[in-house]
PDB file of N, CA and C in Angstrom:
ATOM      1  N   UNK A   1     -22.140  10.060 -10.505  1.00  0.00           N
ATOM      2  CA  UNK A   1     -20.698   9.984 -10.504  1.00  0.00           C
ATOM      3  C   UNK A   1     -20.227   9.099  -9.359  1.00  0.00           C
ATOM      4  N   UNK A   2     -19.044   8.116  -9.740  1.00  0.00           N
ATOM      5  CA  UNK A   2     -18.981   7.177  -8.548  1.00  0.00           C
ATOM      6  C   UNK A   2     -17.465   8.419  -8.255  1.00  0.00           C
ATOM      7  N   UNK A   3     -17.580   8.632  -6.600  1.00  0.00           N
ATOM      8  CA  UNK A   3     -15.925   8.689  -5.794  1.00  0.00           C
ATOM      9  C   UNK A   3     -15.163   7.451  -5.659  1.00  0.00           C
ATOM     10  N   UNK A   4     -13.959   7.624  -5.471  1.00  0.00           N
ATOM     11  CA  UNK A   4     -13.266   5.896  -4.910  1.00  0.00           C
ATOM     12  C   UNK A   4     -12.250   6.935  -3.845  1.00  0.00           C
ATOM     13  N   UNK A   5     -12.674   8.418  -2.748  1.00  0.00           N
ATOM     14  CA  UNK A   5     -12.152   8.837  -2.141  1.00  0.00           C
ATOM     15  C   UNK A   5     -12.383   7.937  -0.653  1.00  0.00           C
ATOM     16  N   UNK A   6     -13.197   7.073  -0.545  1.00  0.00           N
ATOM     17  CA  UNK A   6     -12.686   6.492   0.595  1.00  0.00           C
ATOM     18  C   UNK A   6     -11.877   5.308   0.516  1.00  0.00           C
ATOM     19  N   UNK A   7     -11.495   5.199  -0.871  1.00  0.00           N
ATOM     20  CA  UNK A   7     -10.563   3.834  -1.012  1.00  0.00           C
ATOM     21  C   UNK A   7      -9.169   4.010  -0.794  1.00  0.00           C
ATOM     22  N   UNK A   8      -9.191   5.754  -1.350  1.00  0.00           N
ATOM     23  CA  UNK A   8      -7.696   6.556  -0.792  1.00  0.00           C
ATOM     24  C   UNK A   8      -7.620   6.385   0.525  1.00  0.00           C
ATOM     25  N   UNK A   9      -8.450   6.777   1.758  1.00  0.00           N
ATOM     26  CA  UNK A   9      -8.397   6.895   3.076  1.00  0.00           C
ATOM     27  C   UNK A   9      -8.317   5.765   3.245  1.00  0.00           C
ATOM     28  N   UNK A  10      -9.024   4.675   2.797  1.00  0.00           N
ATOM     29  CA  UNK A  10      -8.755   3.081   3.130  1.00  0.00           C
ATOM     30  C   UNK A  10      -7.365   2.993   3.361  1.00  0.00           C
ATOM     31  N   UNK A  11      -6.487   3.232   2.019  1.00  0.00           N
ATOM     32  CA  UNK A  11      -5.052   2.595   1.765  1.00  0.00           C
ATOM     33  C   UNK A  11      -4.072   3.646   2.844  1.00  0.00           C
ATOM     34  N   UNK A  12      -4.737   4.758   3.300  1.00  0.00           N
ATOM     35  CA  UNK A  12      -4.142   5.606   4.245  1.00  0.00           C
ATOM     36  C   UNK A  12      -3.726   4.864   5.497  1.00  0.00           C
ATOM     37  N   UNK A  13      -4.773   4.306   5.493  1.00  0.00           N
ATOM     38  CA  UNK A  13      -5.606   4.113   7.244  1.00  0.00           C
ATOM     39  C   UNK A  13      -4.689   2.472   7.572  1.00  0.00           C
ATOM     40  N   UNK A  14      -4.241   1.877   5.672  1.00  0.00           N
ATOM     41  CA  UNK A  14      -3.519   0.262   6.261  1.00  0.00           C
ATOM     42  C   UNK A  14      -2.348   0.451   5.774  1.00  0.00           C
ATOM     43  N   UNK A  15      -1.723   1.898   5.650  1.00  0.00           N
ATOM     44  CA  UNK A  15      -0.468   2.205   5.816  1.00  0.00           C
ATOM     45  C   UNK A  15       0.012   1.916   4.500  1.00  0.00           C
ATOM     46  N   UNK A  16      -0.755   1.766   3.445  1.00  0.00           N
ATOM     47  CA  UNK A  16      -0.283   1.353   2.091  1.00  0.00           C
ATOM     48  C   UNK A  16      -0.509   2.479   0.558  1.00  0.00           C
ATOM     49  N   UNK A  17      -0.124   2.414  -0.404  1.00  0.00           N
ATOM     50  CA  UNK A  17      -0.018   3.781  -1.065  1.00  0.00           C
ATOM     51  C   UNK A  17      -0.524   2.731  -2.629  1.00  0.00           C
ATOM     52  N   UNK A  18      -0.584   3.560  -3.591  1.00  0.00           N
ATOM     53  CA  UNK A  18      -0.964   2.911  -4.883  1.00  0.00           C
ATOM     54  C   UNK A  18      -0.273   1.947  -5.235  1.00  0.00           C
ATOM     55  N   UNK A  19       1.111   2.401  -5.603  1.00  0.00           N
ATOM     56  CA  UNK A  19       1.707   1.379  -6.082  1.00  0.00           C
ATOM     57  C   UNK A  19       1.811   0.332  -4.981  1.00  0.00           C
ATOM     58  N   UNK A  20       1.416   0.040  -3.445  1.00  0.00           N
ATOM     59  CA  UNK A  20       1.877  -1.163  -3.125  1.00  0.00           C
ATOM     60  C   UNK A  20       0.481  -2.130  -3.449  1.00  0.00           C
ATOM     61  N   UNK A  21      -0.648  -0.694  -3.615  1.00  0.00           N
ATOM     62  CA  UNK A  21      -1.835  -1.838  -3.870  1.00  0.00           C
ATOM     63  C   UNK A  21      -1.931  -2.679  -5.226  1.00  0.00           C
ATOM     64  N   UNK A  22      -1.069  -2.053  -6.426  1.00  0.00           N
ATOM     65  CA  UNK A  22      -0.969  -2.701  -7.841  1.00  0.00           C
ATOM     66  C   UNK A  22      -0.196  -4.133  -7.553  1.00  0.00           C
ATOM     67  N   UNK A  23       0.898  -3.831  -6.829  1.00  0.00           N
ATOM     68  CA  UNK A  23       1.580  -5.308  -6.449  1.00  0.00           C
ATOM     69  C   UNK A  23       0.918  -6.029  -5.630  1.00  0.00           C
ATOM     70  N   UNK A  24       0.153  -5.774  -4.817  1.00  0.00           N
ATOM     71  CA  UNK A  24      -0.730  -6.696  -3.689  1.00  0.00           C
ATOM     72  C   UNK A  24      -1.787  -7.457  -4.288  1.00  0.00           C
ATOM     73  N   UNK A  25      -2.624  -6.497  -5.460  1.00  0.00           N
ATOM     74  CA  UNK A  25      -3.933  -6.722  -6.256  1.00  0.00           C
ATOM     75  C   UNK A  25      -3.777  -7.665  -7.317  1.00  0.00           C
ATOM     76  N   UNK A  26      -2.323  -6.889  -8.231  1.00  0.00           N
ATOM     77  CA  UNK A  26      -2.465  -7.304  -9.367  1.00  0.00           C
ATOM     78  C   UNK A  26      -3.494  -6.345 -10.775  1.00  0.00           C
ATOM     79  N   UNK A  27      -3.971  -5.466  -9.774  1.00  0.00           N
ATOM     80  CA  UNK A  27      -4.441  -4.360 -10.718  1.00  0.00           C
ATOM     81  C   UNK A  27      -3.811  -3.036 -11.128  1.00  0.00           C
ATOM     82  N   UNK A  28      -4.010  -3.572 -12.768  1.00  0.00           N
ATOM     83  CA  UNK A  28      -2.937  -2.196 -13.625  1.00  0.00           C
ATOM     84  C   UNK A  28      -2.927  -1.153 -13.047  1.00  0.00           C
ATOM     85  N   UNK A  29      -2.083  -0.670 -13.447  1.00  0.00           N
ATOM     86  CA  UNK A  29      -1.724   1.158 -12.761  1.00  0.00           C
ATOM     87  C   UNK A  29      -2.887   1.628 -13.702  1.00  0.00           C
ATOM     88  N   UNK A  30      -3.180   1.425 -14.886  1.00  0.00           N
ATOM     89  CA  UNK A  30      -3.980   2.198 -16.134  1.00  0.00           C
ATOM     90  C   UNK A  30      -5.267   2.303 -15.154  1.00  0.00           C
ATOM     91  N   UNK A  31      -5.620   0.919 -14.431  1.00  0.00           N
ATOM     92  CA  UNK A  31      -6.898   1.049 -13.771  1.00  0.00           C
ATOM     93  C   UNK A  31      -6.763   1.902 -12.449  1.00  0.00           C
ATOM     94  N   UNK A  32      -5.973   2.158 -11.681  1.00  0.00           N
ATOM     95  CA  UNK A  32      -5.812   2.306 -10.680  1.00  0.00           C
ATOM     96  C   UNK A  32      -5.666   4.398 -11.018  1.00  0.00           C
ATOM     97  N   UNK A  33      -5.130   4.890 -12.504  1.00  0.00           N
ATOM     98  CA  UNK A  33      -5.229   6.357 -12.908  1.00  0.00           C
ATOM     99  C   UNK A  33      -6.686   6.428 -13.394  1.00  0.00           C
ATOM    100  N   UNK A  34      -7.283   5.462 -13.345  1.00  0.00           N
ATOM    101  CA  UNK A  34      -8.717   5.438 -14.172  1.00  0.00           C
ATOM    102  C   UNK A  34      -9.671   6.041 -12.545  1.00  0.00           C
ATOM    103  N   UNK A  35      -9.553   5.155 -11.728  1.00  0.00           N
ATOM    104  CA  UNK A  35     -10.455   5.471 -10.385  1.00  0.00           C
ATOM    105  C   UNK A  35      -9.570   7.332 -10.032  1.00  0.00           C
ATOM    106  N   UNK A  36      -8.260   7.190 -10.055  1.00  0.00           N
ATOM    107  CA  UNK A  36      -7.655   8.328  -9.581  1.00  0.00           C
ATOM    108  C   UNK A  36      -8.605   9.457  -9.652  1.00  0.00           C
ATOM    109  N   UNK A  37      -9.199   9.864 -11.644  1.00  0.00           N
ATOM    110  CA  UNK A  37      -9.955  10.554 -12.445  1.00  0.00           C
ATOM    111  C   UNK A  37     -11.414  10.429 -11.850  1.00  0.00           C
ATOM    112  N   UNK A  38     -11.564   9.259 -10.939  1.00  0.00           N
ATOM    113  CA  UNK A  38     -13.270   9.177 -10.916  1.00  0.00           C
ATOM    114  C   UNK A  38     -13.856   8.421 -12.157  1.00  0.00           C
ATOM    115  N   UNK A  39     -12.955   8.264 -12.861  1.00  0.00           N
ATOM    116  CA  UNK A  39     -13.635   7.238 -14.273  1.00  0.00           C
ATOM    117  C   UNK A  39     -14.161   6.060 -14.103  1.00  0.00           C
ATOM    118  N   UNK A  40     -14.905   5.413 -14.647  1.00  0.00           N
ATOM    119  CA  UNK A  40     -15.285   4.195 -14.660  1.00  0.00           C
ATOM    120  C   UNK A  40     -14.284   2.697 -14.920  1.00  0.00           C
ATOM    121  N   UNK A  41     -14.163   2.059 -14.095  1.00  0.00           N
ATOM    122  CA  UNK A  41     -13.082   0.671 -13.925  1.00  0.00           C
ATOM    123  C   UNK A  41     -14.212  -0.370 -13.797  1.00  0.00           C
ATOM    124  N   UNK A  42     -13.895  -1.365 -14.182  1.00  0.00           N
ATOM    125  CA  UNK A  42     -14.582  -2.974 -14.150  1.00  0.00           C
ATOM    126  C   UNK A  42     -15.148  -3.646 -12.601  1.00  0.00           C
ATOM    127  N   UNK A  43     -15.738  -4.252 -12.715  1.00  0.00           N
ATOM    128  CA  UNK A  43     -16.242  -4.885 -11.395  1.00  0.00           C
ATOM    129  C   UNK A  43     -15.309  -5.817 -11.333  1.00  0.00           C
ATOM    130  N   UNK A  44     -14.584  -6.500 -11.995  1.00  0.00           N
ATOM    131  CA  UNK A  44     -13.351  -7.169 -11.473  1.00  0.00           C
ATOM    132  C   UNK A  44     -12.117  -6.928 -10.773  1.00  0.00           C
ATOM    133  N   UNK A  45     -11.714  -5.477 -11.245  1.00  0.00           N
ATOM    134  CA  UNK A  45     -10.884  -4.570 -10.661  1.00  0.00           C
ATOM    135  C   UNK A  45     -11.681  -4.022  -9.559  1.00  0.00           C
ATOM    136  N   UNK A  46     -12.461  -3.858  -8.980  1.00  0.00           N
ATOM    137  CA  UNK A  46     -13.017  -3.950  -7.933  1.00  0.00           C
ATOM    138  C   UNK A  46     -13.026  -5.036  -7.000  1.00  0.00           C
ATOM    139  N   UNK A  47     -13.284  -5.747  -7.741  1.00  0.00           N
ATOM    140  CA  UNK A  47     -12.865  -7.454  -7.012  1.00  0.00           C
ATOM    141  C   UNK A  47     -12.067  -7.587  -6.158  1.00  0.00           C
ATOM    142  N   UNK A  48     -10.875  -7.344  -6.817  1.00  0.00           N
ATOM    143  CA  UNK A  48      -9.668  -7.367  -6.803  1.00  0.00           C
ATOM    144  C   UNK A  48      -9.008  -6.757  -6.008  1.00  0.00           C
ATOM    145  N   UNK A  49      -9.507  -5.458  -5.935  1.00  0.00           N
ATOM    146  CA  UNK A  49      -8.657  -4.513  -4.742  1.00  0.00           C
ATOM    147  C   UNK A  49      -9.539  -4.549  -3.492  1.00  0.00           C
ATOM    148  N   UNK A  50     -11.169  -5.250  -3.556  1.00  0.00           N
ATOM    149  CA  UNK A  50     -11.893  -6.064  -2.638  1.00  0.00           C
ATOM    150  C   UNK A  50     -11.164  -6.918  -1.526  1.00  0.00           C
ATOM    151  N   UNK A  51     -11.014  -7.616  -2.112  1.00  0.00           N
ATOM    152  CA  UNK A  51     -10.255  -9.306  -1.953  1.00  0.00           C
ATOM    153  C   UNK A  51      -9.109  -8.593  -1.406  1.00  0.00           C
ATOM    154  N   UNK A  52      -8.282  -7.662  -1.746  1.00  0.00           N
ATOM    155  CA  UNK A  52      -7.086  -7.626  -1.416  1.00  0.00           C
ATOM    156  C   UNK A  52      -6.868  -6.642   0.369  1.00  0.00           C
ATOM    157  N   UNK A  53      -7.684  -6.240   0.086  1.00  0.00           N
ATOM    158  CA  UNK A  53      -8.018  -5.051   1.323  1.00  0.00           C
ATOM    159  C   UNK A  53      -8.841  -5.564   2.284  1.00  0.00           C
ATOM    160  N   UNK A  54      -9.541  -6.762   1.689  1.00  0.00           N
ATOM    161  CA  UNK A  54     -10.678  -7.344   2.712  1.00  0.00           C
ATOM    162  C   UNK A  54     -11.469  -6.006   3.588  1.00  0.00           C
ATOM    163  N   UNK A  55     -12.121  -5.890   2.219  1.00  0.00           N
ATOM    164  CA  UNK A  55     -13.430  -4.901   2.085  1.00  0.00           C
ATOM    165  C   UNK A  55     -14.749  -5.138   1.285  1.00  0.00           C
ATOM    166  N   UNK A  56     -15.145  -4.386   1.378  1.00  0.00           N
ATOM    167  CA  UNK A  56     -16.324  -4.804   0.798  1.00  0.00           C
ATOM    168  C   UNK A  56     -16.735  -3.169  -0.783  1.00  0.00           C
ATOM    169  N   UNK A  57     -17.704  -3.357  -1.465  1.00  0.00           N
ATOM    170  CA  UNK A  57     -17.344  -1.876  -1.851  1.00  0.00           C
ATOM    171  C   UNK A  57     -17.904  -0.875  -1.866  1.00  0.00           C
ATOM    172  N   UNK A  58     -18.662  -1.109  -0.773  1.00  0.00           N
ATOM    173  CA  UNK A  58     -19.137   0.332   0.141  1.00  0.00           C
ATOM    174  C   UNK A  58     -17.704   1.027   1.241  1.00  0.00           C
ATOM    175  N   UNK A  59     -17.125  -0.013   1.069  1.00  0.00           N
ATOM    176  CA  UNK A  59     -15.958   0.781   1.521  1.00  0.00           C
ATOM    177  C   UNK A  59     -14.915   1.349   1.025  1.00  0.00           C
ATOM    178  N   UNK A  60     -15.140   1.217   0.036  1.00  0.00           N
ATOM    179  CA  UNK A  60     -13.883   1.814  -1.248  1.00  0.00           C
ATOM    180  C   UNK A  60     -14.684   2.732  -1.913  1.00  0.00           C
ATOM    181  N   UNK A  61     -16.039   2.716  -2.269  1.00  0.00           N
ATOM    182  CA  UNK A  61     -16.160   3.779  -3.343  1.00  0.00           C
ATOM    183  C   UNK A  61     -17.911   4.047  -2.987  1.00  0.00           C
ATOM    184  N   UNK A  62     -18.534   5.418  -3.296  1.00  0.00           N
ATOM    185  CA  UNK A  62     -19.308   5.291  -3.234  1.00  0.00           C
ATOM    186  C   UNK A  62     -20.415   6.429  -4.283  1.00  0.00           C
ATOM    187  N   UNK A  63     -21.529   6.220  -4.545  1.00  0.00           N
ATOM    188  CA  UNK A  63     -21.889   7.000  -5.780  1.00  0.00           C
ATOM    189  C   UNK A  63     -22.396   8.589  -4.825  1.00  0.00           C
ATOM    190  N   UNK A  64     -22.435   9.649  -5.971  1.00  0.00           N
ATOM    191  CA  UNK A  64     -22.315  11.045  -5.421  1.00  0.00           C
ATOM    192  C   UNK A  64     -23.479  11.788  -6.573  1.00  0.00           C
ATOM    193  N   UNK A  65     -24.764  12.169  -6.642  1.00  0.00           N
ATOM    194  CA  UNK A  65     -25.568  12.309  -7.347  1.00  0.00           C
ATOM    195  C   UNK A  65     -25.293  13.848  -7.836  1.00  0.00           C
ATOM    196  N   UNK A  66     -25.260  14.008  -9.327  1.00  0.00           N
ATOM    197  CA  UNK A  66     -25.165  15.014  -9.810  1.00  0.00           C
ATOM    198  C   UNK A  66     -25.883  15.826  -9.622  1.00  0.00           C
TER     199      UNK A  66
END
């Protein structure tokens, strides 16, 4: 199972909340309720909120073994 709970603390920590990361990124809200769930999102949408956070994505998300 992948978390994306340190991508929450990320957007904590640069003072920014979901919706400012959809306008910053450019990534759908659909994707952004998809990580919310822990669901699976694209490596582009990863990219994306990569690039935008200037991170890498060991810092946004990381896998949690069943």
């Amino acid at each position: 199972m992948i978390s994306y709970n340190k991508l929450w603390k990320l957007l904590i920590d640069k003072g920014l909340n979901k919706k400012k990361l959809i306008e910053l990124s450019g990534v759908s809200s659909s994707s952004i309720a998809k990580m919310t769930k822990g669901q699976n999102v694209t490596t582009d949408v990863l990219c994306k909120i990569c690039h935008t956070l200037s991170c890498d994505f060991k810092d946004i998300m990381e896998y949690i073994p069943s």
